[in-house]
PDB file of N, CA and C in Angstrom:
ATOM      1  N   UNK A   1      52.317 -80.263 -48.286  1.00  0.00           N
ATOM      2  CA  UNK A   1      50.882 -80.450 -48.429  1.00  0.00           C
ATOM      3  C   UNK A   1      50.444 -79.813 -49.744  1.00  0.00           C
ATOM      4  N   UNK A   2      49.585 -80.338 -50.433  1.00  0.00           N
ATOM      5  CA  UNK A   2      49.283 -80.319 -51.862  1.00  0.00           C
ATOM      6  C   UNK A   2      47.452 -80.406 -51.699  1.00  0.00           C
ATOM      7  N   UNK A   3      47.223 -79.067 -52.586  1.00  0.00           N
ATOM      8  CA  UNK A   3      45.973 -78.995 -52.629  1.00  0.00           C
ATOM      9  C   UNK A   3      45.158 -79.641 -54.039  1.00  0.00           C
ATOM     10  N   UNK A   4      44.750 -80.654 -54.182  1.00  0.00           N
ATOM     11  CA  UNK A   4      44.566 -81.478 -55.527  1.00  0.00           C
ATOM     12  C   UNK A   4      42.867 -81.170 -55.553  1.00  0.00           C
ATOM     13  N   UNK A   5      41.783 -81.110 -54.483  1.00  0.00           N
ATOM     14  CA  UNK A   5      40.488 -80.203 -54.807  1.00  0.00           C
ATOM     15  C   UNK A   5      39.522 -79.332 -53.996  1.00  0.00           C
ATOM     16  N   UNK A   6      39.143 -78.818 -54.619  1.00  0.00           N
ATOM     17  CA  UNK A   6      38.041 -78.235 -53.259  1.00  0.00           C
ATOM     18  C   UNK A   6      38.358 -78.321 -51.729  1.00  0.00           C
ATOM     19  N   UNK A   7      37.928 -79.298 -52.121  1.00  0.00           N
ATOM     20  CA  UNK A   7      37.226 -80.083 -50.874  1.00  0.00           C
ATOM     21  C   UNK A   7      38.644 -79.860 -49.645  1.00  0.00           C
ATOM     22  N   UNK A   8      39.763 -79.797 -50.411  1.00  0.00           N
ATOM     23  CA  UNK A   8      40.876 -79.923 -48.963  1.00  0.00           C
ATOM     24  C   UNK A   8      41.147 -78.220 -48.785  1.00  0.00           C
ATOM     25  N   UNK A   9      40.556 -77.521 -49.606  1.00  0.00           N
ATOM     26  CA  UNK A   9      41.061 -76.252 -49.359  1.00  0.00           C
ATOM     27  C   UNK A   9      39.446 -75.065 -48.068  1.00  0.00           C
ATOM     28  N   UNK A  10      38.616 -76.413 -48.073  1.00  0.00           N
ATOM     29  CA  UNK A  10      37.382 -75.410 -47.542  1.00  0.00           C
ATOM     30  C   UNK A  10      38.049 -75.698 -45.900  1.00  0.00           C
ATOM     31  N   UNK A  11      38.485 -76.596 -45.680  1.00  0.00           N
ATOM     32  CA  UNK A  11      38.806 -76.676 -44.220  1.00  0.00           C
ATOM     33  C   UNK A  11      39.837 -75.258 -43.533  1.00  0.00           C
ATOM     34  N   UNK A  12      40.819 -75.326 -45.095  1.00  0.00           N
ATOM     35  CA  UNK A  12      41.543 -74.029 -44.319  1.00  0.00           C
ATOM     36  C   UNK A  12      41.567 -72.809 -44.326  1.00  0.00           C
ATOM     37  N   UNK A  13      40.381 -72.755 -45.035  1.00  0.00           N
ATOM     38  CA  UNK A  13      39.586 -71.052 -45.369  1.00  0.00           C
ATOM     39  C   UNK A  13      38.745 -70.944 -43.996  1.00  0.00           C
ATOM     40  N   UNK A  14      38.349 -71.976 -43.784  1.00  0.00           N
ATOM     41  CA  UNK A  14      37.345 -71.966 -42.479  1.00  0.00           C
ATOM     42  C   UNK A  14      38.154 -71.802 -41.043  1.00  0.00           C
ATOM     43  N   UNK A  15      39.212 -72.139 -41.186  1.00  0.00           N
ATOM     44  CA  UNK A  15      40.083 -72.030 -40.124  1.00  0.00           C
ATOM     45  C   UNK A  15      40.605 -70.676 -39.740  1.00  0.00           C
ATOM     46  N   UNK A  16      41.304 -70.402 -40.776  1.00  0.00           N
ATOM     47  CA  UNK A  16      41.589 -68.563 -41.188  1.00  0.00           C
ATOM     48  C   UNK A  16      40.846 -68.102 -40.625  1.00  0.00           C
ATOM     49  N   UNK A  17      39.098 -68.124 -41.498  1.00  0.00           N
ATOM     50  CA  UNK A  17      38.493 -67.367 -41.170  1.00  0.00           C
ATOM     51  C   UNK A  17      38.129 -66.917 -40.412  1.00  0.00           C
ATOM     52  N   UNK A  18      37.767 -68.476 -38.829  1.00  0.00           N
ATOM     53  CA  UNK A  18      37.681 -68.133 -37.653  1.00  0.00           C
ATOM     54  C   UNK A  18      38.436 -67.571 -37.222  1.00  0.00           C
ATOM     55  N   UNK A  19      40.158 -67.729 -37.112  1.00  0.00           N
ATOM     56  CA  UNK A  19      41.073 -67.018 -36.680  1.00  0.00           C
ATOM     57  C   UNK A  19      40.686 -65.379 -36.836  1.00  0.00           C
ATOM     58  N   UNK A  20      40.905 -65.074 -38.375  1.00  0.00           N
ATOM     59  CA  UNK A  20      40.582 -63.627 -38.267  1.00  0.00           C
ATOM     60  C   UNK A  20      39.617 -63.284 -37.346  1.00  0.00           C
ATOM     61  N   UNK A  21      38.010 -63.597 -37.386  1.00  0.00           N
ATOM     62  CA  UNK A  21      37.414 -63.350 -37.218  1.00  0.00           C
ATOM     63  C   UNK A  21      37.496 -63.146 -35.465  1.00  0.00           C
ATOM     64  N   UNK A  22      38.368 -64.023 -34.749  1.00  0.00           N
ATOM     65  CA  UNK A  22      38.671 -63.965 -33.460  1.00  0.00           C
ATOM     66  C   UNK A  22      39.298 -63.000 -33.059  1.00  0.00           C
ATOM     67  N   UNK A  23      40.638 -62.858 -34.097  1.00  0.00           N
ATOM     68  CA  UNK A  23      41.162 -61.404 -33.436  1.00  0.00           C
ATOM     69  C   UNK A  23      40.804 -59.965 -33.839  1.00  0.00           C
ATOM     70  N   UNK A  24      39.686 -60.280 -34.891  1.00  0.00           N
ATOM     71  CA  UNK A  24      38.501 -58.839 -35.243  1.00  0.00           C
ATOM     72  C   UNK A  24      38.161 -58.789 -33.790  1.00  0.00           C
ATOM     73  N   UNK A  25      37.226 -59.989 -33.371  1.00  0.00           N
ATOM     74  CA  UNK A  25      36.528 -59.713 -32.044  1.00  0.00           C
ATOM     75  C   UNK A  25      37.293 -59.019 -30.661  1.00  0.00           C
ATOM     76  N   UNK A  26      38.351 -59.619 -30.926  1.00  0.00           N
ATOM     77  CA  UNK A  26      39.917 -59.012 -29.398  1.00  0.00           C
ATOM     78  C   UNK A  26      39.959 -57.533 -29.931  1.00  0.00           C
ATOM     79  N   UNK A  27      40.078 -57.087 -31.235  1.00  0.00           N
ATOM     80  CA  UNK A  27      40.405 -55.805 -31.180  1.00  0.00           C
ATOM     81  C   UNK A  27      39.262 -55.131 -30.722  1.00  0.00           C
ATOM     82  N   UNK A  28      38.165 -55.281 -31.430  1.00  0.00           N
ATOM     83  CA  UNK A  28      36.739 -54.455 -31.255  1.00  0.00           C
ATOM     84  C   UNK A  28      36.736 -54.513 -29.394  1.00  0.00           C
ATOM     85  N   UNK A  29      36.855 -55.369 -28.635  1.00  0.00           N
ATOM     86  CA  UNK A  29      36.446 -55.578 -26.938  1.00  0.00           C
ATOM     87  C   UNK A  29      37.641 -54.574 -26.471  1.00  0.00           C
ATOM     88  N   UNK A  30      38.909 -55.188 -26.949  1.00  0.00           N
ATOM     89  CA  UNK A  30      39.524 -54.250 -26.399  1.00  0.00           C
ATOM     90  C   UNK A  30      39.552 -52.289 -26.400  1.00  0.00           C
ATOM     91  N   UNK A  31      39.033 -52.173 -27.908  1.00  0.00           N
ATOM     92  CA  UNK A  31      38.654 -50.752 -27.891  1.00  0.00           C
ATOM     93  C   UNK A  31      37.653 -50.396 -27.190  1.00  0.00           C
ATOM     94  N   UNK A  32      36.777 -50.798 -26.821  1.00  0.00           N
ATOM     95  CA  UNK A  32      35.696 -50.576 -26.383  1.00  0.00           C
ATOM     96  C   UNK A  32      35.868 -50.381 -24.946  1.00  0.00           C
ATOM     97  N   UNK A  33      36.846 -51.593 -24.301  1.00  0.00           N
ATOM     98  CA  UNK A  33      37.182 -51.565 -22.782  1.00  0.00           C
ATOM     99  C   UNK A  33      38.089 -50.310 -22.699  1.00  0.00           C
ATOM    100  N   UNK A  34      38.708 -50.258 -23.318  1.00  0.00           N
ATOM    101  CA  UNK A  34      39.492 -49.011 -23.725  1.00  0.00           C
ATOM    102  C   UNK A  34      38.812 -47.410 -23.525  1.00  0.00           C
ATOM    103  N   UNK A  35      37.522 -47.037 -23.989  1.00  0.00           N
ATOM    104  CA  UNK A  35      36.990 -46.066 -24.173  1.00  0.00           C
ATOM    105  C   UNK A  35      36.090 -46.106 -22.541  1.00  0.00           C
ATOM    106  N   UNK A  36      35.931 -47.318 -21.620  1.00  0.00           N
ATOM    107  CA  UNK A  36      35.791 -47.052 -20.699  1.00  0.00           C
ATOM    108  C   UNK A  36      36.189 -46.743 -19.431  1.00  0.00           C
ATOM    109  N   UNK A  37      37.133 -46.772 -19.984  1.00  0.00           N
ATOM    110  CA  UNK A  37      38.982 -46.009 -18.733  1.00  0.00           C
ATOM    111  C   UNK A  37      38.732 -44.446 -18.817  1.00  0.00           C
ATOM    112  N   UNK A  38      38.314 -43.961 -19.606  1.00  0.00           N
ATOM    113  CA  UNK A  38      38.857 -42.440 -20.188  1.00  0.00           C
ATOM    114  C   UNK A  38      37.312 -41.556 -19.571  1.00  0.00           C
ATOM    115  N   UNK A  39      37.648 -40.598 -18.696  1.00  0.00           N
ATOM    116  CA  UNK A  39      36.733 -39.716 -18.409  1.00  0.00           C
ATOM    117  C   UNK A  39      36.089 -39.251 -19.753  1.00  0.00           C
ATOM    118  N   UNK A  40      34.813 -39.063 -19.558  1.00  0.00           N
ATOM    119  CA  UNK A  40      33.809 -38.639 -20.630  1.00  0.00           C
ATOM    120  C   UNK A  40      33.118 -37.439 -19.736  1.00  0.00           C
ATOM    121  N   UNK A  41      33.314 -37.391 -18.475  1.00  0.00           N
ATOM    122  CA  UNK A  41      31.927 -36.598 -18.231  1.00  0.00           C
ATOM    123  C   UNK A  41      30.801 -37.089 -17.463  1.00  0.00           C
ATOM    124  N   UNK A  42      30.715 -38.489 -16.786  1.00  0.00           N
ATOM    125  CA  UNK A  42      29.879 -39.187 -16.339  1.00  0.00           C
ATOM    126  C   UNK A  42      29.312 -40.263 -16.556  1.00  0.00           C
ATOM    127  N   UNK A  43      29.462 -40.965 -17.831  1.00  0.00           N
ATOM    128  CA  UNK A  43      28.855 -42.468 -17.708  1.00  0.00           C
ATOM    129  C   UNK A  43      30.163 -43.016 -17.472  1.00  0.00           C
ATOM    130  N   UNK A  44      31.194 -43.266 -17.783  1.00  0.00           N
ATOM    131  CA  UNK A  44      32.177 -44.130 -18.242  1.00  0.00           C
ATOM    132  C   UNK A  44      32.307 -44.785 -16.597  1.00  0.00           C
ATOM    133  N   UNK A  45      33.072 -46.388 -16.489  1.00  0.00           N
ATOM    134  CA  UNK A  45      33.322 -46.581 -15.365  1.00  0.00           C
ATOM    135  C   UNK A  45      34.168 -45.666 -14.432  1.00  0.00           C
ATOM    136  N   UNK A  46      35.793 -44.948 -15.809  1.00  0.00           N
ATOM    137  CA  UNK A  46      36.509 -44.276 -14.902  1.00  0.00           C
ATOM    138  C   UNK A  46      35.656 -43.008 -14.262  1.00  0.00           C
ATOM    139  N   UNK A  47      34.952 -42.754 -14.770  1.00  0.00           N
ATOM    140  CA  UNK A  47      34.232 -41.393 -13.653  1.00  0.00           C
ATOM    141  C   UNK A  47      33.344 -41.844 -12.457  1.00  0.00           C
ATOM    142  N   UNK A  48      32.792 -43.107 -12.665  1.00  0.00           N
ATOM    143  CA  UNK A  48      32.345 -43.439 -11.394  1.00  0.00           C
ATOM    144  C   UNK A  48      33.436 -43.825 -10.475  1.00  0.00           C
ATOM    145  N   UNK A  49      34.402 -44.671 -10.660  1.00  0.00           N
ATOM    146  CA  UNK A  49      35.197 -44.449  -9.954  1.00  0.00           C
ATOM    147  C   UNK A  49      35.953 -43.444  -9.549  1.00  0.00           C
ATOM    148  N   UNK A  50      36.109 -42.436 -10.468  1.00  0.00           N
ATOM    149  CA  UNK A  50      36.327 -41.484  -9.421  1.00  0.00           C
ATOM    150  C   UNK A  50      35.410 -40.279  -8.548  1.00  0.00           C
ATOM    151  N   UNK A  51      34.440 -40.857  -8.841  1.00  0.00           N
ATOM    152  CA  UNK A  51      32.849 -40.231  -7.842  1.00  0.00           C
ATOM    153  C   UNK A  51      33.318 -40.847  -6.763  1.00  0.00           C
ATOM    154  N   UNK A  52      33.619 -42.080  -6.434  1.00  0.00           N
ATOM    155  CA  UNK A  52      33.695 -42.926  -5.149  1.00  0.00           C
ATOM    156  C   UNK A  52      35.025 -42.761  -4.582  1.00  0.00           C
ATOM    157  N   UNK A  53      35.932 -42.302  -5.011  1.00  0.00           N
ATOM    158  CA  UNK A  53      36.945 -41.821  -4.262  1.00  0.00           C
ATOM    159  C   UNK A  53      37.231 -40.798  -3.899  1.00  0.00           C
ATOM    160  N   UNK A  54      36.046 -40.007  -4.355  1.00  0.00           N
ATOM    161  CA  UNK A  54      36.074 -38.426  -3.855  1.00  0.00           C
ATOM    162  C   UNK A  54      35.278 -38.280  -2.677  1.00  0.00           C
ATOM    163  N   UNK A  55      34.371 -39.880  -2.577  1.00  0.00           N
ATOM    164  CA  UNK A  55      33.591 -39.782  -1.699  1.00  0.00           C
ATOM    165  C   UNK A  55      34.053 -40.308  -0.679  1.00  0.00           C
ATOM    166  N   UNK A  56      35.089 -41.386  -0.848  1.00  0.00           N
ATOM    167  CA  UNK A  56      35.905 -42.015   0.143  1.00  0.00           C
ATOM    168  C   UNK A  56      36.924 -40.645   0.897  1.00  0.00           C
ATOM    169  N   UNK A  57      37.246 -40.173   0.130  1.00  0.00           N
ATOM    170  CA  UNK A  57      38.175 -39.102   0.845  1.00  0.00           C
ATOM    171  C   UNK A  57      37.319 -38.358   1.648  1.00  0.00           C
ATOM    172  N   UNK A  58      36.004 -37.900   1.400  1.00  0.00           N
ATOM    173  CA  UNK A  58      35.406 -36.972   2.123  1.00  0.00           C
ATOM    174  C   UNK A  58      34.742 -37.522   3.397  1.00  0.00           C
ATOM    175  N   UNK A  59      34.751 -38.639   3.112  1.00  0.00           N
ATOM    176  CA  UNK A  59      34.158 -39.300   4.398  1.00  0.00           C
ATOM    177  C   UNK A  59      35.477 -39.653   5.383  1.00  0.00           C
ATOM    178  N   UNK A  60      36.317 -40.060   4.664  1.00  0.00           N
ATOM    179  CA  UNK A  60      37.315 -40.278   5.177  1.00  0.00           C
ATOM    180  C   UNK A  60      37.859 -38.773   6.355  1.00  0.00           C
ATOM    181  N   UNK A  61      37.796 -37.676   5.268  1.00  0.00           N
ATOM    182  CA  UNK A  61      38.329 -36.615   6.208  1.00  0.00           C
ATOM    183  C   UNK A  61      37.191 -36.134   7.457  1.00  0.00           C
ATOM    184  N   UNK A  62      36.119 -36.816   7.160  1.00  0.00           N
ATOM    185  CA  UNK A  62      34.585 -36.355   8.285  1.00  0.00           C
ATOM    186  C   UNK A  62      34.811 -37.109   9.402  1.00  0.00           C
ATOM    187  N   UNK A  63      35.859 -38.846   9.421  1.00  0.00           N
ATOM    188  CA  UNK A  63      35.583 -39.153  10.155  1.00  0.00           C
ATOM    189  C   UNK A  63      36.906 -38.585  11.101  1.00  0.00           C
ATOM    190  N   UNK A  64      38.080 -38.501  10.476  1.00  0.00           N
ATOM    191  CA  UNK A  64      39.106 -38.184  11.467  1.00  0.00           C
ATOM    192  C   UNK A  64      38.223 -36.736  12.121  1.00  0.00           C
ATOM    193  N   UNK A  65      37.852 -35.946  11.860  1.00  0.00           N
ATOM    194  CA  UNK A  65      37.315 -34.956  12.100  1.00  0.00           C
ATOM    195  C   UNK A  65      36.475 -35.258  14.016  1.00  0.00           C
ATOM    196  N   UNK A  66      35.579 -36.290  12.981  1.00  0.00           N
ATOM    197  CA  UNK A  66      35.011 -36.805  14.313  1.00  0.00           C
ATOM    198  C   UNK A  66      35.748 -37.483  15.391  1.00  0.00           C
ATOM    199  N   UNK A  67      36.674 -38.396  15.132  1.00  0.00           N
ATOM    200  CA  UNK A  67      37.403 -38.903  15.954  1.00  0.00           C
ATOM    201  C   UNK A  67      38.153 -38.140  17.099  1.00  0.00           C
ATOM    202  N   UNK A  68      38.887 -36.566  16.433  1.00  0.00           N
ATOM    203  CA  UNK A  68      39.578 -35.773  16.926  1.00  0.00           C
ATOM    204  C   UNK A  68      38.654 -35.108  17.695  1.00  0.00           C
ATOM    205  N   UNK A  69      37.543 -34.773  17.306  1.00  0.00           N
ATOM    206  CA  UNK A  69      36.750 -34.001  18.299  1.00  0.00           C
ATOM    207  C   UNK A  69      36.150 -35.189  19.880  1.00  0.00           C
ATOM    208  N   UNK A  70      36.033 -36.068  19.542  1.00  0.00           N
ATOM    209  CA  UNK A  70      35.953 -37.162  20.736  1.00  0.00           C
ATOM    210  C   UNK A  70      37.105 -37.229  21.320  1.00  0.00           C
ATOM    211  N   UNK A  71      38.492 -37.438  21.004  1.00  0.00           N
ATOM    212  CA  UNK A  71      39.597 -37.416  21.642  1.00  0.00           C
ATOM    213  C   UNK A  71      39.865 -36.208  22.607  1.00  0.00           C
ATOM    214  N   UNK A  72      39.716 -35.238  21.903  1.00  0.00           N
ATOM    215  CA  UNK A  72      39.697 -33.631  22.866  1.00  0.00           C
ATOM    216  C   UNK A  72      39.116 -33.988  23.881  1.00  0.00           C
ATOM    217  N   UNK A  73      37.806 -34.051  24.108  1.00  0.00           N
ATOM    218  CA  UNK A  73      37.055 -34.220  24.829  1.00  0.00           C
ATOM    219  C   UNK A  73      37.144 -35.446  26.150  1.00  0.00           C
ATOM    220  N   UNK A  74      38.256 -36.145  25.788  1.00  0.00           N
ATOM    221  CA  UNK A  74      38.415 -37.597  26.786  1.00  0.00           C
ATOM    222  C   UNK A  74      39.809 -36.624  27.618  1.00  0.00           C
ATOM    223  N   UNK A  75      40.667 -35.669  26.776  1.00  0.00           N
ATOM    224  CA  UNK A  75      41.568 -35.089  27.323  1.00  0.00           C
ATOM    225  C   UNK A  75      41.726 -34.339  28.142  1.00  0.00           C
TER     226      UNK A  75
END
């Protein structure tokens, strides 16, 4: 393929460009999704999730709690 003017070379600057410009966009999302894994201290998703599994455990241990104290009681 032979570039003889302009005109055949704007198609593949435009092509590139999108390309780059696509995997600019993949890197930037991915850093970003990235920085929301990592405890900060309270906003990030990973700290809410682990608010809710601290809460799952505690409920979790309230209910065997309860359960065991009803079981005694049938015994």
């Amino acid at each position: 393929m032979t570039i003889d003017n302009l005109g055949d070379l704007i198609p593949i600057v435009v092509i590139g460009s999108a390309i780059l410009a696509g995997i600019l966009w993949l890197i930037k999302a991915q850093t970003h999704m990235s920085r929301e894994f990592r405890p900060n201290g309270g906003a990030t998703m990973r700290d809410s999730m682990n608010r809710v599994e601290h809460d799952l455990r505690d409920i979790r241990g309230r209910l065997d709690q309860h359960i065991d104290t009803h079981n005694k009681g049938n015994t």
